[in-house]
Protein backbone atom coordinates (compact mmCIF):
# COMPACT_ATOMS: atom_id res chain seq x y z
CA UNK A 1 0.00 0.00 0.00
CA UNK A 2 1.28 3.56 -0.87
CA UNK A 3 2.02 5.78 1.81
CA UNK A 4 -0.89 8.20 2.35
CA UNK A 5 -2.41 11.88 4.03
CA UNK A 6 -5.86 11.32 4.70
CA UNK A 7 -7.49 14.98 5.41
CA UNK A 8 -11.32 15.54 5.08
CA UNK A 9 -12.83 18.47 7.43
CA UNK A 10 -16.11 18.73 5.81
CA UNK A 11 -18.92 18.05 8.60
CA UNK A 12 -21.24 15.79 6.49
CA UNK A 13 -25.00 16.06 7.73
CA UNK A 14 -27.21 13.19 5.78
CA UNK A 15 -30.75 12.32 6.00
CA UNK A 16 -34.52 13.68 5.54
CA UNK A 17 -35.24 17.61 6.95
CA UNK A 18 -31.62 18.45 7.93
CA UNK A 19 -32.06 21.84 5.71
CA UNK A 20 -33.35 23.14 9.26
CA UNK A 21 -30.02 22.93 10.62
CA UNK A 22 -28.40 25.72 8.65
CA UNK A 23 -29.02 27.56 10.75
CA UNK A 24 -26.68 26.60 13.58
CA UNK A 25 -23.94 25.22 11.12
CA UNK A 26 -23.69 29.00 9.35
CA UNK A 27 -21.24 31.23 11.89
CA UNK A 28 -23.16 34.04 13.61
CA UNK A 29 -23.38 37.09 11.47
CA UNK A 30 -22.43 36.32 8.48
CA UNK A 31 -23.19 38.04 5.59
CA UNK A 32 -23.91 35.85 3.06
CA UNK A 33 -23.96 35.06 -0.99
CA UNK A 34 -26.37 32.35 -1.39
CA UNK A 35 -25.26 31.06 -4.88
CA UNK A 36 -27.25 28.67 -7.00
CA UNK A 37 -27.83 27.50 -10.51
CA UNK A 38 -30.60 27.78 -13.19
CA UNK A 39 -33.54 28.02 -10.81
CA UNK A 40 -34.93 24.04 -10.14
CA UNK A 41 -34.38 25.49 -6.44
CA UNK A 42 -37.66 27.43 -6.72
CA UNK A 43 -39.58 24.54 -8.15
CA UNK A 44 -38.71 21.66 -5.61
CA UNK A 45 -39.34 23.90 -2.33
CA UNK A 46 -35.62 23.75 -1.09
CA UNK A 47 -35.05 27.49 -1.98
CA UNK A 48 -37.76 28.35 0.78
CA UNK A 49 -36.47 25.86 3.17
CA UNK A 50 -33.20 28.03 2.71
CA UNK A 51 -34.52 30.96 3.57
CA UNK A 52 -36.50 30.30 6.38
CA UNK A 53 -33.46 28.42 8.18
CA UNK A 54 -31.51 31.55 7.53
CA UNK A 55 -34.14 33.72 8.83
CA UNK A 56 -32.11 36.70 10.28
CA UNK A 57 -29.24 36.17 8.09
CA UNK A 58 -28.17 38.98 5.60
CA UNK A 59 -27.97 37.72 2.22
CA UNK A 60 -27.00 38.51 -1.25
CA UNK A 61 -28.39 35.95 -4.13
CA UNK A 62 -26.44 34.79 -7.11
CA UNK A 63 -28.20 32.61 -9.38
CA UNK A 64 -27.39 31.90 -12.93
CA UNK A 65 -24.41 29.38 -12.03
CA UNK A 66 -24.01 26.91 -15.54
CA UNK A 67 -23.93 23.40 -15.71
CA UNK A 68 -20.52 23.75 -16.68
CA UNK A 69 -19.79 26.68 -14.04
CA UNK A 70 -18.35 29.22 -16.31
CA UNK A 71 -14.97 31.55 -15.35
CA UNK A 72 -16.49 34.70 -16.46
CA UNK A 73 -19.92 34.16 -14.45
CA UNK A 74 -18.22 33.29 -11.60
CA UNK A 75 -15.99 36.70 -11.57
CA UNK A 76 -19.00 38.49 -11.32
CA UNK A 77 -19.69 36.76 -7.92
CA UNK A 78 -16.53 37.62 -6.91
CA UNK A 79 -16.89 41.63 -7.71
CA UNK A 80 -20.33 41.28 -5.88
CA UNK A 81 -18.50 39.47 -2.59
CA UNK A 82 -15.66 42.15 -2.43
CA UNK A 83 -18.47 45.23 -3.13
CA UNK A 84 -20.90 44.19 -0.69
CA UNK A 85 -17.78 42.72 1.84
CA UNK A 86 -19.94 39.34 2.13
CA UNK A 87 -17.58 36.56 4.51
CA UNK A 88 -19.32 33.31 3.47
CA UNK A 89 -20.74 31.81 0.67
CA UNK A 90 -23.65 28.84 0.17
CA UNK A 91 -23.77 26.56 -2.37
CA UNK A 92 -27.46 25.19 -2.77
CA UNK A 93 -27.45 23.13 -6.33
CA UNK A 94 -25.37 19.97 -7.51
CA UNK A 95 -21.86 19.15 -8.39
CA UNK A 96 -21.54 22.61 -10.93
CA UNK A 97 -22.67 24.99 -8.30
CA UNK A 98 -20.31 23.89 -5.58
CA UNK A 99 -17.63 23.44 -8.23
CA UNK A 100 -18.27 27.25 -8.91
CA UNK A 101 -18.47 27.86 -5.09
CA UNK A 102 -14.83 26.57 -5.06
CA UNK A 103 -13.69 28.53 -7.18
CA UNK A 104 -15.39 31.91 -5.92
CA UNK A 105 -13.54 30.92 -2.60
CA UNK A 106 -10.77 30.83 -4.02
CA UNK A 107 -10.60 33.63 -6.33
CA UNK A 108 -11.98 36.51 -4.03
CA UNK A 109 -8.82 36.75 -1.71
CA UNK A 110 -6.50 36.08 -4.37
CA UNK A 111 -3.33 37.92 -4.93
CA UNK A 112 -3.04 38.31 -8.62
CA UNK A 113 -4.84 36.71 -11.55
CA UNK A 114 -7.73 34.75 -10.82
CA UNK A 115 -7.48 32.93 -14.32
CA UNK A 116 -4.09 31.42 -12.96
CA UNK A 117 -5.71 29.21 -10.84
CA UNK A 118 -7.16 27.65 -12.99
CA UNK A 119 -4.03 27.49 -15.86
CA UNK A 120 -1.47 26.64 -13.59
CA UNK A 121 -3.67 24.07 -11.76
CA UNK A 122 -2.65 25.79 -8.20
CA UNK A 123 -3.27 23.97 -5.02
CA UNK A 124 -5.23 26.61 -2.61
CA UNK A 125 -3.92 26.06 0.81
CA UNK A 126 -4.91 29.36 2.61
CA UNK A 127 -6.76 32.85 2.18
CA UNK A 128 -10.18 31.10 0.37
CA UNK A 129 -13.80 32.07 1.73
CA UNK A 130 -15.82 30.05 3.97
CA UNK A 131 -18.69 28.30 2.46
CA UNK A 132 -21.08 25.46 3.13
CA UNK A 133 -23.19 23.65 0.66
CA UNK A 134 -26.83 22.48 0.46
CA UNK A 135 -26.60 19.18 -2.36
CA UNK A 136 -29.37 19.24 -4.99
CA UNK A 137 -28.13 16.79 -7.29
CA UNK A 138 -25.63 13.83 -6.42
CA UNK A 139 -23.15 12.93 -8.97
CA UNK A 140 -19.80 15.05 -8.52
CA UNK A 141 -18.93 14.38 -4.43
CA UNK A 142 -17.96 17.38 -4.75
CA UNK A 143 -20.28 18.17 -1.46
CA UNK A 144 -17.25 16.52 0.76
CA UNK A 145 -13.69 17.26 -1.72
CA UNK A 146 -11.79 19.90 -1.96
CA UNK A 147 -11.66 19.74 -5.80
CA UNK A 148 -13.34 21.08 -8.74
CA UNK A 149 -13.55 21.83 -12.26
CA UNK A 150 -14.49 25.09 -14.41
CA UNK A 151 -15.23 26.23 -18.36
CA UNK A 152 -13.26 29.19 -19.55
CA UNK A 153 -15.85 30.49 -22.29
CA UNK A 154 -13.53 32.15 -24.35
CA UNK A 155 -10.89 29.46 -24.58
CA UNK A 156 -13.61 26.12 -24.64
CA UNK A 157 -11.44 25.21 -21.50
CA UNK A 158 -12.27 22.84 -18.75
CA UNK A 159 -9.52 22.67 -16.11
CA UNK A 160 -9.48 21.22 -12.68
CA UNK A 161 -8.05 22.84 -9.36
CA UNK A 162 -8.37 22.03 -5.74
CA UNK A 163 -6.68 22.41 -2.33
CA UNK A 164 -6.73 21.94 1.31
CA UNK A 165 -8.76 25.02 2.10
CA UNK A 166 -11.55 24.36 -0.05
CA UNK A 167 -13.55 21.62 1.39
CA UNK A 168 -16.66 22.99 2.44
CA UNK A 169 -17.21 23.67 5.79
CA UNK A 170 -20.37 21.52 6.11
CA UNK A 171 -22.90 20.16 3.46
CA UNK A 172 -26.68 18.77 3.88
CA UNK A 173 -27.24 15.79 2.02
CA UNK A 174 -31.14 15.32 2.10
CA UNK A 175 -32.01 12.69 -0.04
CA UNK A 176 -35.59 13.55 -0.38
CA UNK A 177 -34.56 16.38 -3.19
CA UNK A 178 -33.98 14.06 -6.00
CA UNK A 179 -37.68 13.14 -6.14
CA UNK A 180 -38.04 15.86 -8.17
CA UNK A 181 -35.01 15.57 -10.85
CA UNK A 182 -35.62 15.16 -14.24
CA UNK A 183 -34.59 11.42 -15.19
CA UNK A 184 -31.11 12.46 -17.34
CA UNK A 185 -29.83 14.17 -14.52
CA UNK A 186 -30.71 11.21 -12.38
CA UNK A 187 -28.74 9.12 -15.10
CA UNK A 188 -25.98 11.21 -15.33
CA UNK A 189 -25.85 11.23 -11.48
CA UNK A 190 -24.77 7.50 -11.76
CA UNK A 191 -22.45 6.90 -14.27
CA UNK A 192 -20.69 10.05 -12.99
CA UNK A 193 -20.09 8.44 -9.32
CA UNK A 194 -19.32 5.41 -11.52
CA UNK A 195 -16.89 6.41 -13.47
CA UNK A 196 -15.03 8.56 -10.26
CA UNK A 197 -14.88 5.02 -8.48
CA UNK A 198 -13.54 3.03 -11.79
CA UNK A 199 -10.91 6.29 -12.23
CA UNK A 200 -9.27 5.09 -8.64
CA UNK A 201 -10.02 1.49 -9.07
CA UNK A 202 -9.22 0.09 -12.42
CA UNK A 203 -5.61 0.60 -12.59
CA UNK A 204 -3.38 -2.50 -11.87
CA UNK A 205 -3.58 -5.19 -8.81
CA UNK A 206 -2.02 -3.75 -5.38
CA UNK A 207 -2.37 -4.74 -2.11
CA UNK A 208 -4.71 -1.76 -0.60
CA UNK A 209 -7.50 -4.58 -0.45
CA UNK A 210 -9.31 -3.07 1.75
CA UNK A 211 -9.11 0.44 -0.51
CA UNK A 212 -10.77 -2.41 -3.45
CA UNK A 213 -13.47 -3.96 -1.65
CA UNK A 214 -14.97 -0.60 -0.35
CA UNK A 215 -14.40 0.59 -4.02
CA UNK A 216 -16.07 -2.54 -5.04
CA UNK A 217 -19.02 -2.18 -2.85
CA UNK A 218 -19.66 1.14 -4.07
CA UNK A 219 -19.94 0.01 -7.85
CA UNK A 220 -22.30 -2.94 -6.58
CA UNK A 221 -24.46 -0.68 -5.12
CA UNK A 222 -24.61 1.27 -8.16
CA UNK A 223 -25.04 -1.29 -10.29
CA UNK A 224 -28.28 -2.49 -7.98
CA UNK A 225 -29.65 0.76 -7.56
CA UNK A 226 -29.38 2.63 -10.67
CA UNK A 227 -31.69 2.31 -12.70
CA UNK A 228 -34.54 1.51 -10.21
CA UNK A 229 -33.64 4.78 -8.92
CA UNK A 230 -33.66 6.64 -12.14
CA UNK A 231 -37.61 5.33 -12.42
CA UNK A 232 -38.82 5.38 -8.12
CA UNK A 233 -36.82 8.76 -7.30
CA UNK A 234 -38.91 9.04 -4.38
CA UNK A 235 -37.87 5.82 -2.63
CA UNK A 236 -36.17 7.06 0.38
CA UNK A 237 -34.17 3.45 0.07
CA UNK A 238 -32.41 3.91 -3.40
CA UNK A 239 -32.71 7.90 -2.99
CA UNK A 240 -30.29 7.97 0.06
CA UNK A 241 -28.29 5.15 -0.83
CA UNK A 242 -27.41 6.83 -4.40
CA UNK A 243 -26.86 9.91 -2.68
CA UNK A 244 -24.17 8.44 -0.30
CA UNK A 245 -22.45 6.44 -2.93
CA UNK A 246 -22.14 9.36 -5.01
CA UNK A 247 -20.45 11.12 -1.83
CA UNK A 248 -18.51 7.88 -1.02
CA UNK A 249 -16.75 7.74 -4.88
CA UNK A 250 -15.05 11.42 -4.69
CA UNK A 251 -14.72 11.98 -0.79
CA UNK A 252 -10.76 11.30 -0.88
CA UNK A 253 -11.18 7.95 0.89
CA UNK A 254 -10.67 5.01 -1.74
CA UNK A 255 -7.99 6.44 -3.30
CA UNK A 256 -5.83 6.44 0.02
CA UNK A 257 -2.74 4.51 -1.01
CA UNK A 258 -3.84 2.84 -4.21
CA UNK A 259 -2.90 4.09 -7.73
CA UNK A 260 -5.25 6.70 -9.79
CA UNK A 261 -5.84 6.80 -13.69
CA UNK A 262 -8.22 9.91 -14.37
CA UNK A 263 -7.12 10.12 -17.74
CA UNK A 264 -11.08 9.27 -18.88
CA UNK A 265 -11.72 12.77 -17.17
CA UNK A 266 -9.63 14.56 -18.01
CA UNK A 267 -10.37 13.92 -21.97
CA UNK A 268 -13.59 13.75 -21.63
CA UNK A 269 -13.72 17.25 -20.06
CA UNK A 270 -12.88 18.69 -23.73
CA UNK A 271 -15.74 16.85 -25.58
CA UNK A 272 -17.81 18.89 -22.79
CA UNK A 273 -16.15 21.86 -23.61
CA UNK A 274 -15.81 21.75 -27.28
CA UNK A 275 -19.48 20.09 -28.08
CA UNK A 276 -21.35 20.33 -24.40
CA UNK A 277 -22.03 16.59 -23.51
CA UNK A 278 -23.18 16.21 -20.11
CA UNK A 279 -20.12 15.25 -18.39
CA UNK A 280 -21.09 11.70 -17.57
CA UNK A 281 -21.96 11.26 -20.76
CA UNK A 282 -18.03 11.65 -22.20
CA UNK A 283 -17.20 9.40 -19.34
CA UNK A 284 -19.25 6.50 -21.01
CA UNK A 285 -18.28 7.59 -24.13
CA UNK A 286 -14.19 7.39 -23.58
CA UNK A 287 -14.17 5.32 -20.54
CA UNK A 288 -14.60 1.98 -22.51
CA UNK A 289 -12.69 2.56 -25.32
CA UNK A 290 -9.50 3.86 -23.03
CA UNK A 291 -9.91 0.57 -21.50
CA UNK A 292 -9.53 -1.51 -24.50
CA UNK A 293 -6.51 0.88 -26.12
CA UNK A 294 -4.93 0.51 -22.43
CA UNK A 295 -5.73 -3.41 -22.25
CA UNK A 296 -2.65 -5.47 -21.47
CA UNK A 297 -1.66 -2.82 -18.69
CA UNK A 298 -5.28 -2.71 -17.13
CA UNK A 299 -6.10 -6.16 -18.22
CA UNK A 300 -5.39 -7.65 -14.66
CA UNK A 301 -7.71 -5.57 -12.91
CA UNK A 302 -10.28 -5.76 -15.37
CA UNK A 303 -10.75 -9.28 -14.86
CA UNK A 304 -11.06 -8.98 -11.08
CA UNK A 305 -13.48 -6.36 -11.85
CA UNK A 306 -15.62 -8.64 -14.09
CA UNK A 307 -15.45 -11.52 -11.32
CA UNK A 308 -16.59 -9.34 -8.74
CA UNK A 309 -18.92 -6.88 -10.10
CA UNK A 310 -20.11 -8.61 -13.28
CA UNK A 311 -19.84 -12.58 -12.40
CA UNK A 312 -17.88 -13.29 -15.28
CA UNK A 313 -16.06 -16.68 -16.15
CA UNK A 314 -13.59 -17.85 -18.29
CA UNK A 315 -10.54 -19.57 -18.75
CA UNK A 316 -8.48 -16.72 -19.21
CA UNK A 317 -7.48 -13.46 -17.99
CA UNK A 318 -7.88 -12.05 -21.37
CA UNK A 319 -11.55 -13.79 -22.13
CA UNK A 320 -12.79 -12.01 -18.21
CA UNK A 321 -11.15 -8.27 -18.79
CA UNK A 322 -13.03 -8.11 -22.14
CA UNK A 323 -16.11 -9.61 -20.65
CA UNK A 324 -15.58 -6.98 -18.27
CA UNK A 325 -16.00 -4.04 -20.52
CA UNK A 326 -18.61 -5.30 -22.72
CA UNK A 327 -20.27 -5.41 -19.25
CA UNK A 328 -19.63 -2.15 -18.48
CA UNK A 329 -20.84 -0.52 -21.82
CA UNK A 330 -24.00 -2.86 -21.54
CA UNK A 331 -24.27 -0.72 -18.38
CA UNK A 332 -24.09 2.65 -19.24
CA UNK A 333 -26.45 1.67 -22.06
CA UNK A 334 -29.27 0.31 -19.41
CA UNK A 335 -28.55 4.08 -17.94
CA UNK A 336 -29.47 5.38 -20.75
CA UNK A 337 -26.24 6.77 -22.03
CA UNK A 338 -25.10 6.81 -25.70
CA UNK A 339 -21.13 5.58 -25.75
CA UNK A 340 -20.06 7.28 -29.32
CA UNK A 341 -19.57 11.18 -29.81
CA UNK A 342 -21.19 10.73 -33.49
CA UNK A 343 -24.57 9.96 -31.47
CA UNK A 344 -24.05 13.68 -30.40
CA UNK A 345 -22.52 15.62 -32.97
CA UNK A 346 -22.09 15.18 -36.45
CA UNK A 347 -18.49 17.72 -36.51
CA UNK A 348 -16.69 15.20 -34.78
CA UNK A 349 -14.29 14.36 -37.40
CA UNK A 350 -11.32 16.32 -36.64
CA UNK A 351 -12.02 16.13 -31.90
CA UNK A 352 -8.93 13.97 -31.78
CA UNK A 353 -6.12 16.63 -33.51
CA UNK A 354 -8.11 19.09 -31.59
CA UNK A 355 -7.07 17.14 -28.20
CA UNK A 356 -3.93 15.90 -29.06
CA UNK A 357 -2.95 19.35 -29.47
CA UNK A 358 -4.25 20.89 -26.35
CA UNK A 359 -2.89 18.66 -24.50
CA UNK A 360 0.72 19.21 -26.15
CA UNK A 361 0.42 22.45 -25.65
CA UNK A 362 -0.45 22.01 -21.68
CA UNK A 363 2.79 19.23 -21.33
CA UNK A 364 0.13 16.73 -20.58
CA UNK A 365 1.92 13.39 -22.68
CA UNK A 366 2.07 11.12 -20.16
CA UNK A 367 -0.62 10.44 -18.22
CA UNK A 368 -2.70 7.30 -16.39
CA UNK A 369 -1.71 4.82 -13.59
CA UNK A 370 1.96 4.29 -15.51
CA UNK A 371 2.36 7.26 -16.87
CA UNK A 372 1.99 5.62 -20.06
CA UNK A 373 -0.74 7.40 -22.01
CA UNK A 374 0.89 9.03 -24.21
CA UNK A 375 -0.78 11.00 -27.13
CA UNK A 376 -0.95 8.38 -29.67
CA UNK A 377 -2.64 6.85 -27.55
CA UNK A 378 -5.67 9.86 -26.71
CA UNK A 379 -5.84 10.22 -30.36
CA UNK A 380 -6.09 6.00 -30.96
CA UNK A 381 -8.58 6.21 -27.80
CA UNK A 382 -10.75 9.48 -29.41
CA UNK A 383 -10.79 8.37 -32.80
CA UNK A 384 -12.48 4.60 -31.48
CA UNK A 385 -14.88 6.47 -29.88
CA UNK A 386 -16.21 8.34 -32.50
């Protein structure tokens, strides 16, 4: 097992009607910018259970927060924090909104460009804003990390950042909210926790086995629950145990001393930003097919994947890691996601140069477990998944 930090602050508070606590979990006197997305808040009653926790609370709304939580929106929080001298922030919306929360912390005390955070991938360790989150829509776990990602409009960039000061300092988890998501989101919700878990998982056999099994678990449980909860979102059963796994993928704990890929992520973050696929959606779409172009370095822990998630038999290790795959695609299809970008765009032609050369550009040409995705092979995986 790798040696290993393991540093998670957030106070997690999980479970029906725990809105009514913001109130106490808030510090006294704040003055506060209650940030949110496209407005679903109004419709499913949780913006009103806001506001009358925070009865007594001064607050300053800013709504209008993207799916894709753009740079330039999110400046304009930050000029309305520093003019009205706000000192904490609340996320109430899903993965994008608290993503864009992250950022907002970040940026508002920052001593220089904000835009550099975001280009030079800086780890924020001090000097970022308070801020709790209400969670709307599980997916990202980005309710209890300290990580996030953001779309610079003007460049059709999406880059990732984190740090040690930006876990929020509490988030409610209230299950009950999904009842009311529309049933993409609900998909989206989880192949996205999916994928997160596969990203730490499917690498090559160590001996964190502990790390596996809860990793494991958490794919079994999506794999039992998903799409029963995509069709009953108001069964408090699947609702809260979807909402936790989703948590339980990206909360920093199963990748504690095991070995981390991400490279599905971190191309299918442009196919978001050049063609705006849900993010999940890219996952499914380049998360098989990196697989197969990365098969006799993954192949190992692609069979113990099929045994253990899938059932799979064979005779060889070969015959269960391709099993496994197939198994996984036949997956994302049941959640109702298309695996090709052709079944979303018809420019798609010329997405792997366009790539490739980003990531040249960035240094990026070695990435994965081994270092060993190089980019041949982005363009070999982007080109199969067209």
């Amino acid at each position: 097992m790798l040696n290993f930090e393991l540093y998670n602050p957030t106070n997690l508070i999980f479970g029906k009607g725990q809105t009514e606590k913001l109130g106490q979990l808030v510090p006294k006197n704040s003055r506060i910018l209650l940030a949110y997305g496209g407005g679903s808040i109004f419709k499913n009653g949780v913006y009103d259970q806001v506001k009358t926790a925070l009865q007594g609370f001064e607050i300053v709304e800013f709504g209008g927060i993207e799916p894709n939580p753009r740079y330039e929106t999110l400046m304009k929080a930050v000029t309305v924090i520093r003019e009205q001298k706000l000192d904490f922030i609340l996320a109430v919306g899903g993965g994008s909104v608290i993503d864009g929360v992250k950022f907002i912390s970040a940026a508002v005390h920052f001593d220089g460009n904000p835009m550099e955070i975001l280009h030079k991938r800086l780890l924020i360790k001090e000097n970022a804003m308070p801020f709790g989150t209400v969670l709307t829509l599980p997916a990202t776990g980005s309710e209890m990390n300290s990580g996030a990602v953001i779309t610079i409009n003007e460049t059709q960039e999406k880059l990732s950042f984190g740090g040690s000061a930006l876990f929020p300092k509490f988030s409610i988890c209230d299950p009950t909210v999904i009842a009311s998501l529309p049933k993409r989101q609900l998909q989206n919700g989880v192949v996205d926790a999916f994928t997160h878990v596969m990203e730490q998982y499917l690498t090559y056999p160590h001996d964190a086995l502990l790390q596996d099994r809860i990793a494991e678990g958490i794919l079994q449980t999506l794999v039992e629950i998903g799409p029963d909860v995509v069709e009953n979102p108001t069964d408090y059963k699947l609702a809260a145990n979807f909402m936790w796994s989703c948590t339980m993928a990206l909360n920093g704990l199963i990748q504690k001393g095991v070995p981390t890929d991400w490279a599905t992520h971190m191309i299918g973050h442009e196919l978001t930003a050049l063609y705006e696929i849900d993010h999940a959606r890219t996952l499914a779409i380049i998360g098989p097919n990196l697989y197969r172009v990365l098969f006799e370095t993954k192949k190992e822990k692609l069979a113990q994947y099929g045994e253990r998630i899938w059932k799979v038999t064979g005779e060889t290790v070969e015959e269960k890691a391709t099993q496994a795959i197939e198994k996984t695609v036949q997956f994302f299809h049941t959640m109702g996601m298309d695996t090709k970008i052709s079944n979303y765009t018809t420019d798609y032609e010329k997405t792997a140069d366009f790539i490739v050369d980003r990531f040249a550009e960035r240094g990026w040409k070695a990435m994965g477990e081994r270092q060993n995705i190089t980019l041949e092979k982005v363009r070999e995986i982007v080109e199969m998944s067209y």
